[in-house]
PDB file of N, CA and C in Angstrom:
ATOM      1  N   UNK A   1      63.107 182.511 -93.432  1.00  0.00           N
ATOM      2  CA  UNK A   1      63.051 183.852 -93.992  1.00  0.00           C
ATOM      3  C   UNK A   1      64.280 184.636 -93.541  1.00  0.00           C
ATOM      4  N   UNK A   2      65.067 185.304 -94.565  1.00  0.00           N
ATOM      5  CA  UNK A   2      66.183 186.079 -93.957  1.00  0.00           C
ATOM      6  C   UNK A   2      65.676 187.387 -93.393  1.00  0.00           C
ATOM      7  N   UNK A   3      66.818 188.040 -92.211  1.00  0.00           N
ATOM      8  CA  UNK A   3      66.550 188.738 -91.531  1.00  0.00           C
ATOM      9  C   UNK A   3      66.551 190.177 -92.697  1.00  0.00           C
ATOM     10  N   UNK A   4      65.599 190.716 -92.116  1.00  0.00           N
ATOM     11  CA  UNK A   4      65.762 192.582 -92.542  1.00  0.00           C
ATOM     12  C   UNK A   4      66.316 193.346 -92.405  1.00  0.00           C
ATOM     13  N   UNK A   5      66.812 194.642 -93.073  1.00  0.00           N
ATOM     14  CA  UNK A   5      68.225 195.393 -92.600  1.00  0.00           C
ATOM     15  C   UNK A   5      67.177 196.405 -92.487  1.00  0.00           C
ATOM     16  N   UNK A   6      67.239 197.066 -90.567  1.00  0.00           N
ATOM     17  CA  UNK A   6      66.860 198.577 -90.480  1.00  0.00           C
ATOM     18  C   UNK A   6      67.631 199.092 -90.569  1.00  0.00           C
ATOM     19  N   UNK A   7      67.444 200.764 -90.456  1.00  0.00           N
ATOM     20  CA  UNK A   7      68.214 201.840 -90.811  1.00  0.00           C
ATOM     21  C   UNK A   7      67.714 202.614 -89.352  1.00  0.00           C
ATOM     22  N   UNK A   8      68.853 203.217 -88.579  1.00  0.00           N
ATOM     23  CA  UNK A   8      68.538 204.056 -87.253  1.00  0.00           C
ATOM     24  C   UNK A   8      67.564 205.574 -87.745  1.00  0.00           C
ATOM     25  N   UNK A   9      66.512 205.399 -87.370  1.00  0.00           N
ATOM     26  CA  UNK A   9      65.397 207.034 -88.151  1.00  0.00           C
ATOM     27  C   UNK A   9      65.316 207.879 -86.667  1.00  0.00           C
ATOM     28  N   UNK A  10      65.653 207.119 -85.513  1.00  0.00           N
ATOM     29  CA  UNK A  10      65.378 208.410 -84.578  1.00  0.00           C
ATOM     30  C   UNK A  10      66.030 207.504 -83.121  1.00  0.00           C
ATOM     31  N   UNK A  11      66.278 208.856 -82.603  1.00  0.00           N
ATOM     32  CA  UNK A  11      66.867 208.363 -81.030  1.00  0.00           C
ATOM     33  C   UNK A  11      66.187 209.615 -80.169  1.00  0.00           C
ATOM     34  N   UNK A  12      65.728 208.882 -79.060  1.00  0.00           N
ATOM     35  CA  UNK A  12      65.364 209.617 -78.296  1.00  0.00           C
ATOM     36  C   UNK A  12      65.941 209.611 -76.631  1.00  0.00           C
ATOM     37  N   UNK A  13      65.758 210.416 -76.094  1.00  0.00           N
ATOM     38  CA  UNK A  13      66.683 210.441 -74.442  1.00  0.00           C
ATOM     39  C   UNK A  13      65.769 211.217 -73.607  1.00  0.00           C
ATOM     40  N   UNK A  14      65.312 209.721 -72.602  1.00  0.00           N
ATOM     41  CA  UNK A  14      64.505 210.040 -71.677  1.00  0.00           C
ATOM     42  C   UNK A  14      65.435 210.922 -70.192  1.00  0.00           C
ATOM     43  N   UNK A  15      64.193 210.593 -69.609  1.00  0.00           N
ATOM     44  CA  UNK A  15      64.860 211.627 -67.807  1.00  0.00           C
ATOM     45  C   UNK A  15      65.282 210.646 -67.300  1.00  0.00           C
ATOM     46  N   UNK A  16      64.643 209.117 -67.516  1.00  0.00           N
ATOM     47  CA  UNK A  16      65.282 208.145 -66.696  1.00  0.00           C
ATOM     48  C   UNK A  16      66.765 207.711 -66.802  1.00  0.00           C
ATOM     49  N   UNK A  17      67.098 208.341 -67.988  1.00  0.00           N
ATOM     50  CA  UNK A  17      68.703 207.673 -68.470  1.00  0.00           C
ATOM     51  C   UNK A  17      68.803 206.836 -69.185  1.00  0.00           C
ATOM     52  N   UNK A  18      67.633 206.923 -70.177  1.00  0.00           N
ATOM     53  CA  UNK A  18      67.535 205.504 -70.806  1.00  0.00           C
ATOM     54  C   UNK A  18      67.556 206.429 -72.895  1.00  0.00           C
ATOM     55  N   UNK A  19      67.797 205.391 -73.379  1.00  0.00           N
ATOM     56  CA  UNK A  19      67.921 206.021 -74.672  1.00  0.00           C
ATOM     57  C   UNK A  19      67.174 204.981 -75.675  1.00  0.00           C
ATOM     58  N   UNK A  20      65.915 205.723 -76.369  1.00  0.00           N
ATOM     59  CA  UNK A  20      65.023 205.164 -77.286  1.00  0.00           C
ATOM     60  C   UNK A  20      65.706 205.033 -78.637  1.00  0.00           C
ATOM     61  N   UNK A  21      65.683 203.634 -79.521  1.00  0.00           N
ATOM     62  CA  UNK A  21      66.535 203.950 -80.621  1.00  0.00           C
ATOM     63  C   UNK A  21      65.289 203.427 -81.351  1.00  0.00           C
ATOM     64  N   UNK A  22      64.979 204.098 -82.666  1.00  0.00           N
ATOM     65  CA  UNK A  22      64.104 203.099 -83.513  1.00  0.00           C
ATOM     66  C   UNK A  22      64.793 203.135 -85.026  1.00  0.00           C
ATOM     67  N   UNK A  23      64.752 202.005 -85.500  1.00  0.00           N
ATOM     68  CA  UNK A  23      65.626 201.304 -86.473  1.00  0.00           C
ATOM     69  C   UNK A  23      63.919 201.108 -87.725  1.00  0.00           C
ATOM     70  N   UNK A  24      64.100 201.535 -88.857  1.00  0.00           N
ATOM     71  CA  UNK A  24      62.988 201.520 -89.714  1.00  0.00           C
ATOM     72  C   UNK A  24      63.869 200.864 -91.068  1.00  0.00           C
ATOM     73  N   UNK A  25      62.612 200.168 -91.803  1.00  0.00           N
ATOM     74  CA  UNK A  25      63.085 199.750 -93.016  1.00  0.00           C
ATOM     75  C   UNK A  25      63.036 200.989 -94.250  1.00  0.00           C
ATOM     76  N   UNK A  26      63.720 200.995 -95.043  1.00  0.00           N
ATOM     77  CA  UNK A  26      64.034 201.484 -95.895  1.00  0.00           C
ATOM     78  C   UNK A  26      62.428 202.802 -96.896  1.00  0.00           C
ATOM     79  N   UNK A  27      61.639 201.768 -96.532  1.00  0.00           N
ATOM     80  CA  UNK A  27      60.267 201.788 -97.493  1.00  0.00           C
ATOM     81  C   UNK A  27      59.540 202.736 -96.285  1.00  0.00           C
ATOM     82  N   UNK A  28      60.493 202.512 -95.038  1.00  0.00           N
ATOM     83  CA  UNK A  28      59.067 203.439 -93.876  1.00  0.00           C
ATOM     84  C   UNK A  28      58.551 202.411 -93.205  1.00  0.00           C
ATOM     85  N   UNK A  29      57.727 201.513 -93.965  1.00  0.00           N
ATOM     86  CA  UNK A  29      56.442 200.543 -93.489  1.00  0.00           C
ATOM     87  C   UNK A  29      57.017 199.941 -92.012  1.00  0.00           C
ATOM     88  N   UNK A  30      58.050 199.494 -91.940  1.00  0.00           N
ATOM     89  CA  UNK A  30      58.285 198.300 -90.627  1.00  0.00           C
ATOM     90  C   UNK A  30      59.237 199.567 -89.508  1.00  0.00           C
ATOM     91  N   UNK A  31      59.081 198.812 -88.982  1.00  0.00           N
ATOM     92  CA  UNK A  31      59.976 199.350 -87.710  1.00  0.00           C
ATOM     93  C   UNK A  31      60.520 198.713 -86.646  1.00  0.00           C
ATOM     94  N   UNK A  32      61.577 199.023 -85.762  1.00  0.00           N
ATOM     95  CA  UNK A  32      61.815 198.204 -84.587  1.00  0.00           C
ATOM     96  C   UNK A  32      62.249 198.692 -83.351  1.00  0.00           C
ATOM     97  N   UNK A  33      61.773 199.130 -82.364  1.00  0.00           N
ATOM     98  CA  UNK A  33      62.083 199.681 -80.973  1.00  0.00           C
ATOM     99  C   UNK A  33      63.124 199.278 -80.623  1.00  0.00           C
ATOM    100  N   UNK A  34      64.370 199.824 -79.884  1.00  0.00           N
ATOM    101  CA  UNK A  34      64.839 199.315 -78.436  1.00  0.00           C
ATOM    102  C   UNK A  34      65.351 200.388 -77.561  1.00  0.00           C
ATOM    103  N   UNK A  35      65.635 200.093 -76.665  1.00  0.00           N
ATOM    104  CA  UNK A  35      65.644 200.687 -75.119  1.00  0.00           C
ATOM    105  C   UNK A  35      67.133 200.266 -74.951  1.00  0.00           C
ATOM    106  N   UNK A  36      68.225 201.209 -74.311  1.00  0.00           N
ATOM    107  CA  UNK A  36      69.422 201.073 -74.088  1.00  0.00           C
ATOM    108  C   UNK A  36      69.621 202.050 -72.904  1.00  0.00           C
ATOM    109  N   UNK A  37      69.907 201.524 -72.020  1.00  0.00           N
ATOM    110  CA  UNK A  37      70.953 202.743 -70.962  1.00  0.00           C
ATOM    111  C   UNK A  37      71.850 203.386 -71.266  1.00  0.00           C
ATOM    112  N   UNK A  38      71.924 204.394 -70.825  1.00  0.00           N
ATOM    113  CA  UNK A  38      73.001 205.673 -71.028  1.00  0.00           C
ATOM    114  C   UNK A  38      73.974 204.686 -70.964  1.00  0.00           C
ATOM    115  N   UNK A  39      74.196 204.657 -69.755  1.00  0.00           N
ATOM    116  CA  UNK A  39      75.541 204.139 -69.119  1.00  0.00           C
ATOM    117  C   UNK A  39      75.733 202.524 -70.117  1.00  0.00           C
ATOM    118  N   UNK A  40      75.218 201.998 -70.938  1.00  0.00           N
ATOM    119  CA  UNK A  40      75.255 200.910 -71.688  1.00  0.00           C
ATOM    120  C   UNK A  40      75.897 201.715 -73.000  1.00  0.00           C
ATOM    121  N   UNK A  41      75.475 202.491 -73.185  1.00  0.00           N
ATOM    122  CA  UNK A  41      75.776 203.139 -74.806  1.00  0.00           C
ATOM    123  C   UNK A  41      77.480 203.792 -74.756  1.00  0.00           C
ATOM    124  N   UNK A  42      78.000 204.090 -73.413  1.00  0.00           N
ATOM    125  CA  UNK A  42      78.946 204.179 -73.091  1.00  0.00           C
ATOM    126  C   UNK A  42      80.162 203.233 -73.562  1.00  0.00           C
ATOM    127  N   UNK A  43      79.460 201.798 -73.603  1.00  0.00           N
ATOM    128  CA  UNK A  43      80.635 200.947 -73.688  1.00  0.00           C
ATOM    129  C   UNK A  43      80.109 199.824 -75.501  1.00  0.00           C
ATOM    130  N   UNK A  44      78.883 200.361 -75.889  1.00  0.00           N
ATOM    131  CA  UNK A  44      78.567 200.392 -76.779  1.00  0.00           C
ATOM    132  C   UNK A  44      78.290 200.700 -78.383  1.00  0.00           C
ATOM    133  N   UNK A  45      78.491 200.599 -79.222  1.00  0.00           N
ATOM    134  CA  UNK A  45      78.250 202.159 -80.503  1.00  0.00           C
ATOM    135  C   UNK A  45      76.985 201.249 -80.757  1.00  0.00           C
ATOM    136  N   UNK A  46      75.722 202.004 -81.156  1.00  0.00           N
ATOM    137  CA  UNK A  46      75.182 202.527 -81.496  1.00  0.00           C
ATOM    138  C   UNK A  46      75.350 202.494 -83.301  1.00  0.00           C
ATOM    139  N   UNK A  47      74.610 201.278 -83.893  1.00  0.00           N
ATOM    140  CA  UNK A  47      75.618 201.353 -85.615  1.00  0.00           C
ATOM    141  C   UNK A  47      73.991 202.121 -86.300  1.00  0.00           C
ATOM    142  N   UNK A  48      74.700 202.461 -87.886  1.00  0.00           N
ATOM    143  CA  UNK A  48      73.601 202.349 -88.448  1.00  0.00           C
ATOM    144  C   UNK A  48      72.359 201.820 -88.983  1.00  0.00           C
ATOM    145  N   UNK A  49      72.727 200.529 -88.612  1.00  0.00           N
ATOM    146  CA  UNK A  49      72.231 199.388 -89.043  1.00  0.00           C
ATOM    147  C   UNK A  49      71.550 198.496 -88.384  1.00  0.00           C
ATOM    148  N   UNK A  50      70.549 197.612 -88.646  1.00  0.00           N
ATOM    149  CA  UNK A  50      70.638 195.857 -87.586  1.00  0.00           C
ATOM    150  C   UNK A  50      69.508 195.457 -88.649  1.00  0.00           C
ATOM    151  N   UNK A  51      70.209 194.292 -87.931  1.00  0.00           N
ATOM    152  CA  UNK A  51      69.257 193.380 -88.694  1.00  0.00           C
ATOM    153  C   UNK A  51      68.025 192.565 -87.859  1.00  0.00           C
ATOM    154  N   UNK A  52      67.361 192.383 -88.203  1.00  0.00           N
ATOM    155  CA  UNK A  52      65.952 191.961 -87.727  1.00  0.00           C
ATOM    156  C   UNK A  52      64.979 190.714 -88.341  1.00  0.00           C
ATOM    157  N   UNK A  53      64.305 189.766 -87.575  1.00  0.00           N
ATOM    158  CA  UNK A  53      63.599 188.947 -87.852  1.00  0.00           C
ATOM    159  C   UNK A  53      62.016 189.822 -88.366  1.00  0.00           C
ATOM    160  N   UNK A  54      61.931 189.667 -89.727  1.00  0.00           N
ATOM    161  CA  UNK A  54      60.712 190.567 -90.124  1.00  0.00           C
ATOM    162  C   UNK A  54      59.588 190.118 -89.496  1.00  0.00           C
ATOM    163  N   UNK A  55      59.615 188.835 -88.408  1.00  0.00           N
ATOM    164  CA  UNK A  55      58.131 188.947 -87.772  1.00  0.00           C
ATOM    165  C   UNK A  55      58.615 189.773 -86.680  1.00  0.00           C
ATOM    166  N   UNK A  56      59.139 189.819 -86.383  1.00  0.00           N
ATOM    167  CA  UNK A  56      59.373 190.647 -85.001  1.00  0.00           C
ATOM    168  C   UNK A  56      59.165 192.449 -84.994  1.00  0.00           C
ATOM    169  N   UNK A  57      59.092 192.994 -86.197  1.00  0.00           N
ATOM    170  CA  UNK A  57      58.699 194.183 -86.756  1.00  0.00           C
ATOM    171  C   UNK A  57      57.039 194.670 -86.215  1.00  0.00           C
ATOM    172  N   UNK A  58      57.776 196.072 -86.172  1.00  0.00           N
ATOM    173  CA  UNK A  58      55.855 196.443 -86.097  1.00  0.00           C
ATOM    174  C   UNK A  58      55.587 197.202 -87.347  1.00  0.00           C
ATOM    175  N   UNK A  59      54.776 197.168 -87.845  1.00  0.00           N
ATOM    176  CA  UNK A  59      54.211 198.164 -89.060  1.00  0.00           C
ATOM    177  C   UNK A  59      53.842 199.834 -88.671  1.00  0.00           C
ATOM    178  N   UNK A  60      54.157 200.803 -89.533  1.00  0.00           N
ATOM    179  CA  UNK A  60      54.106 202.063 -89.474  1.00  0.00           C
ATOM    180  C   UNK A  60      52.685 202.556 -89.756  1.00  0.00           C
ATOM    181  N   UNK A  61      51.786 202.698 -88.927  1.00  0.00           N
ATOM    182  CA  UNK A  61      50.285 203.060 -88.804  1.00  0.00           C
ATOM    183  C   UNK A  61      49.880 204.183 -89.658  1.00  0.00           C
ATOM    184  N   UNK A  62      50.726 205.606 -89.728  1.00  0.00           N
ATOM    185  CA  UNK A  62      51.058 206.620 -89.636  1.00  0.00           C
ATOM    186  C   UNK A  62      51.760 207.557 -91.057  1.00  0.00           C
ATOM    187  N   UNK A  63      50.528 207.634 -91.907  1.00  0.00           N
ATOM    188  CA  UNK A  63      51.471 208.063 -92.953  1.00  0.00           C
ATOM    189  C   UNK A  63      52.426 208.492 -92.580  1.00  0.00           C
ATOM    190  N   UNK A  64      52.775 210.022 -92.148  1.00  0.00           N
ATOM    191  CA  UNK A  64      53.392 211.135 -91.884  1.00  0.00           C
ATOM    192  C   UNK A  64      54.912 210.292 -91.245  1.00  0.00           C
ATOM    193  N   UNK A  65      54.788 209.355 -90.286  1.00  0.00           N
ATOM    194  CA  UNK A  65      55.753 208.967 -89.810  1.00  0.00           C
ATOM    195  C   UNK A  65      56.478 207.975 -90.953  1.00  0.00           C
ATOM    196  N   UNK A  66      55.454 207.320 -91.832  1.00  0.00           N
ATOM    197  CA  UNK A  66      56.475 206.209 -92.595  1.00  0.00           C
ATOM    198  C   UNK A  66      56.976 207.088 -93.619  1.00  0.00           C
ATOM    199  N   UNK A  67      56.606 208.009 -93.776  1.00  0.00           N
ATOM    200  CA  UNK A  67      57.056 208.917 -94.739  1.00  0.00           C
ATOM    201  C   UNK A  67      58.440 209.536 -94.432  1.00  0.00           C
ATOM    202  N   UNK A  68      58.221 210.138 -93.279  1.00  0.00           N
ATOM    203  CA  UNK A  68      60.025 210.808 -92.648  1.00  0.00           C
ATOM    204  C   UNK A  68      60.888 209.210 -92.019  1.00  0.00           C
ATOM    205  N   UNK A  69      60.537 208.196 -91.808  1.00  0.00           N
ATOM    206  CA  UNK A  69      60.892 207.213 -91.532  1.00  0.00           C
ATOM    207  C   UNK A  69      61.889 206.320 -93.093  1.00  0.00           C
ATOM    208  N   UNK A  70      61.163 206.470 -93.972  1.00  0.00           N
ATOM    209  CA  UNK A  70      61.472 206.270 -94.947  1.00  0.00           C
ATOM    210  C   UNK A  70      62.726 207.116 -95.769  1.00  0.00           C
ATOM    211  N   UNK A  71      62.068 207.915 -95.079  1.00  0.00           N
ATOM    212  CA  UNK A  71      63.063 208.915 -95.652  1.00  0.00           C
ATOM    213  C   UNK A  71      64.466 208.782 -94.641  1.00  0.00           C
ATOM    214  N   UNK A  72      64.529 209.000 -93.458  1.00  0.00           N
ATOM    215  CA  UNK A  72      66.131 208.931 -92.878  1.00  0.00           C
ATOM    216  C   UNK A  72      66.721 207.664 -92.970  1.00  0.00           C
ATOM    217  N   UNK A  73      65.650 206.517 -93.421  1.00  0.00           N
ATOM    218  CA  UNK A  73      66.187 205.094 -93.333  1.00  0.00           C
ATOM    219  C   UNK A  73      67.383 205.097 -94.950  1.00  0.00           C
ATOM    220  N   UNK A  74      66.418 205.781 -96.104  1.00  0.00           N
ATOM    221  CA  UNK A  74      67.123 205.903 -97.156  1.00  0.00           C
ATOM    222  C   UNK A  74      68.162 206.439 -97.078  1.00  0.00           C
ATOM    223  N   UNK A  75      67.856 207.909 -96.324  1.00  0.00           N
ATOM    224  CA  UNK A  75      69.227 208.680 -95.957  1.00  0.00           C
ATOM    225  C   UNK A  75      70.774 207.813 -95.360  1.00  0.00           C
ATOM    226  N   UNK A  76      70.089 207.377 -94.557  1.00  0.00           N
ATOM    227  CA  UNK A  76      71.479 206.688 -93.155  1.00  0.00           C
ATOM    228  C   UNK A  76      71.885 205.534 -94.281  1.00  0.00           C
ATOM    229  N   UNK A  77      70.918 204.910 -95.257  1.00  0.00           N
ATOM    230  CA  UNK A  77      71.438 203.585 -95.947  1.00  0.00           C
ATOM    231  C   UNK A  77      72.524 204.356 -97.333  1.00  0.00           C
ATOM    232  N   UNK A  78      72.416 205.590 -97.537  1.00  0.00           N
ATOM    233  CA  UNK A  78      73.392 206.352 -98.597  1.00  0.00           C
ATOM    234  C   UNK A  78      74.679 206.559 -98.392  1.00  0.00           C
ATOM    235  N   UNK A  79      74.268 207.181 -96.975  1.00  0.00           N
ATOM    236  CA  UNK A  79      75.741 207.718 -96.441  1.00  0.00           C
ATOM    237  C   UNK A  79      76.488 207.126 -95.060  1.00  0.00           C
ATOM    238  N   UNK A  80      76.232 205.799 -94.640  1.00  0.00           N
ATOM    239  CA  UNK A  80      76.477 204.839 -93.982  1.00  0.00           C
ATOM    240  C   UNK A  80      76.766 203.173 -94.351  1.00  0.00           C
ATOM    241  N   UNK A  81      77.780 202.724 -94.001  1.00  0.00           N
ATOM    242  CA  UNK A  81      77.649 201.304 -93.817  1.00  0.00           C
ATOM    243  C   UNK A  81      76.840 201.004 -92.484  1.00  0.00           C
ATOM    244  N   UNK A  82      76.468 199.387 -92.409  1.00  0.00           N
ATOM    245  CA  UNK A  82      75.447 199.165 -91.850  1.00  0.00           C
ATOM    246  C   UNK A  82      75.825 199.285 -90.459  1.00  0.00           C
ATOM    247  N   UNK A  83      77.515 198.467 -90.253  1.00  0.00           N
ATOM    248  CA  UNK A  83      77.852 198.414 -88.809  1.00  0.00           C
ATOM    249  C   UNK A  83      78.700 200.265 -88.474  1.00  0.00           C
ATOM    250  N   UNK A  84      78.457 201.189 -89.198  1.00  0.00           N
ATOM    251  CA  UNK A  84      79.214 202.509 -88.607  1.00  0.00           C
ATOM    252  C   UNK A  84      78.944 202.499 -87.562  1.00  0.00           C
ATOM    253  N   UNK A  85      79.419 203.215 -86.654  1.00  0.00           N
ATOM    254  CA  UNK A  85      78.908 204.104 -85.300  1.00  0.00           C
ATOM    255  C   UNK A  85      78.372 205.329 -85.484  1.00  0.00           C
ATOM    256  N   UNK A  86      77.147 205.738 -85.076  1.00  0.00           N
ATOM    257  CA  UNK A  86      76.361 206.579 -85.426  1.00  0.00           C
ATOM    258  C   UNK A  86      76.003 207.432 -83.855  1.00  0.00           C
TER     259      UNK A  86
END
């Protein structure tokens, strides 16, 4: 099965120094966590894009969220290539 293209829908920045990125498919429905250090993102970008093994996805429980999920995934996939720095 080929991999899935997310779209970056939200970043978040904890107290620990750590930075939440979640990457959603296009439609909302899927999603994909990861966890990055500050000090990692430093020597890192951060793209619009990745690609993903669709079992490895979690599903969006949450109307409300696959809905705005859907929506910035469409957004970032309009006005972005996949590898930008974001």
């Amino acid at each position: 099965m080929d991999d899935a293209k997310l779209w970056l829908v939200e970043r978040t920045y904890t107290d620990k120094g750590l930075v939440s990125l979640v990457y959603a498919t296009t439609d909302g429905e899927r999603y994909i966590q990861k966890q990055r250090s500050m000090n990692m993102l430093n020597h890192v970008d951060v793209t619009a894009a990745v690609d993903a093994d669709p079992e490895s996805l979690d599903a969006v429980d949450d109307e409300e969220t696959r809905e705005r999920y859907a929506s910035e995934a469409t957004r970032m996939a309009e006005q972005h290539d996949p590898d930008d720095a974001v």
